[in-house]
Protein backbone atom coordinates (compact mmCIF):
# COMPACT_ATOMS: atom_id res chain seq x y z
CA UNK A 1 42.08 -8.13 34.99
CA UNK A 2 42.40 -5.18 36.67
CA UNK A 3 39.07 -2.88 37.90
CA UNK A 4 39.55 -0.42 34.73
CA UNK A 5 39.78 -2.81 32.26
CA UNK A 6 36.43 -4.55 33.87
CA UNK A 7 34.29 -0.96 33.91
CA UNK A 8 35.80 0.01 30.20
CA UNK A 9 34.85 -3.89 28.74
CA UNK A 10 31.53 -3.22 30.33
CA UNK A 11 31.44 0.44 28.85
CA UNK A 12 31.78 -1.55 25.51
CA UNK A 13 29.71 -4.23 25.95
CA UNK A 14 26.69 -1.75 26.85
CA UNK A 15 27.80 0.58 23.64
CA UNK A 16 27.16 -2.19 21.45
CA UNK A 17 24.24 -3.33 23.52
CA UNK A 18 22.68 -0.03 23.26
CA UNK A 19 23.95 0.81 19.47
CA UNK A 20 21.91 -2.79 18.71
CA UNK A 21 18.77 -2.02 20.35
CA UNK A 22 18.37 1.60 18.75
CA UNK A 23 19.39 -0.37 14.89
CA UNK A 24 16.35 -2.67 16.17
CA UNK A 25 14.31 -0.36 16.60
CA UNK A 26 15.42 2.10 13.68
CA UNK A 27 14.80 -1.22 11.33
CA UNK A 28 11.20 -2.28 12.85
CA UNK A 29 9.98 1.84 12.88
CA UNK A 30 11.09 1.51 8.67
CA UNK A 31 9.40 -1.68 8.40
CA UNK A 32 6.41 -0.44 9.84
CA UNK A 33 6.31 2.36 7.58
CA UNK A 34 7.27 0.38 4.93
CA UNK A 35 3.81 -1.77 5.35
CA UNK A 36 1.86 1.75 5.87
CA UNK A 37 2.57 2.95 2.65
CA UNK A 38 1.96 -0.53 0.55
CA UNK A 39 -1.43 -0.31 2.82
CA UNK A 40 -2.29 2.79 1.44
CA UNK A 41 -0.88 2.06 -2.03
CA UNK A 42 -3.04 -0.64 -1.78
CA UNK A 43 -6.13 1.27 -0.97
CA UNK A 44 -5.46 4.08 -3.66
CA UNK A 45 -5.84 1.30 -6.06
CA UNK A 46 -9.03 -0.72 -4.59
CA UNK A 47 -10.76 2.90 -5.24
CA UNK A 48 -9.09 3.98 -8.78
CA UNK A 49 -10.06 0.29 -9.79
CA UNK A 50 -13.65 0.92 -8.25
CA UNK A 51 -14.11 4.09 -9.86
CA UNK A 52 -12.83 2.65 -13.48
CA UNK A 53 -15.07 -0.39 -12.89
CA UNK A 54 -18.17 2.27 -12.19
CA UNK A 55 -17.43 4.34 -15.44
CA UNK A 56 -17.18 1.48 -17.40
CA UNK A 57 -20.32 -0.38 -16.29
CA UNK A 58 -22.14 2.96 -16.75
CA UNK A 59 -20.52 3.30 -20.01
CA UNK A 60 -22.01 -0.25 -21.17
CA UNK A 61 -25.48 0.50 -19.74
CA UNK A 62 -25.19 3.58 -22.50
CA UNK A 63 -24.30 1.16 -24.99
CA UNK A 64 -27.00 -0.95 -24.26
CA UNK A 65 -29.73 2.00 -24.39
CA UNK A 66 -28.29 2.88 -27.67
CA UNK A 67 -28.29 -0.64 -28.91
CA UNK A 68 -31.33 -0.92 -28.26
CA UNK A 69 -32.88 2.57 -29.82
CA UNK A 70 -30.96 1.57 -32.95
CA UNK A 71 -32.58 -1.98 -32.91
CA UNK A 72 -35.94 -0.59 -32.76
CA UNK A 73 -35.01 2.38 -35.38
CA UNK A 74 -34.57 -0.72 -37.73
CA UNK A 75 -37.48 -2.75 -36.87
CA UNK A 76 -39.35 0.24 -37.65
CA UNK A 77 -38.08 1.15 -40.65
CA UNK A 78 -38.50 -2.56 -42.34
């Protein structure tokens, strides 16, 4: 092998060196995206569910209040 085709087959193999690194790192910058937005996904949904489960347990306190004002509405009345 001659000098030019060494320095051009090194030329290549650093191209495809290179172009593999920056895919590497293209795919592990998406992936780390990828797991920021299920992490926040994941938090948006811890605090919806939170806030559901506080209107509903404030919603059966009511209920019970009102069960209870009925019950003694009836006692009353017997």
């Amino acid at each position: 092998m001659t000098g030019a085709n060494i320095i051009s087959f090194a030329i290549t193999l650093f191209a495809i060196a290179a172009g593999s690194l920056f895919s590497n790192a293209r795919i592990s910058g998406l992936a780390c995206a990828t797991h920021a937005r299920f992490d926040d996904m994941r938090d948006l949904v811890r605090a919806e569910n939170a806030r559901t489960q506080d209107k509903l347990d404030t919603a059966l306190k009511m209920l019970a209040d009102l069960d209870t004002r009925v019950t003694r509405l009836e006692e009353r009345n017997r």
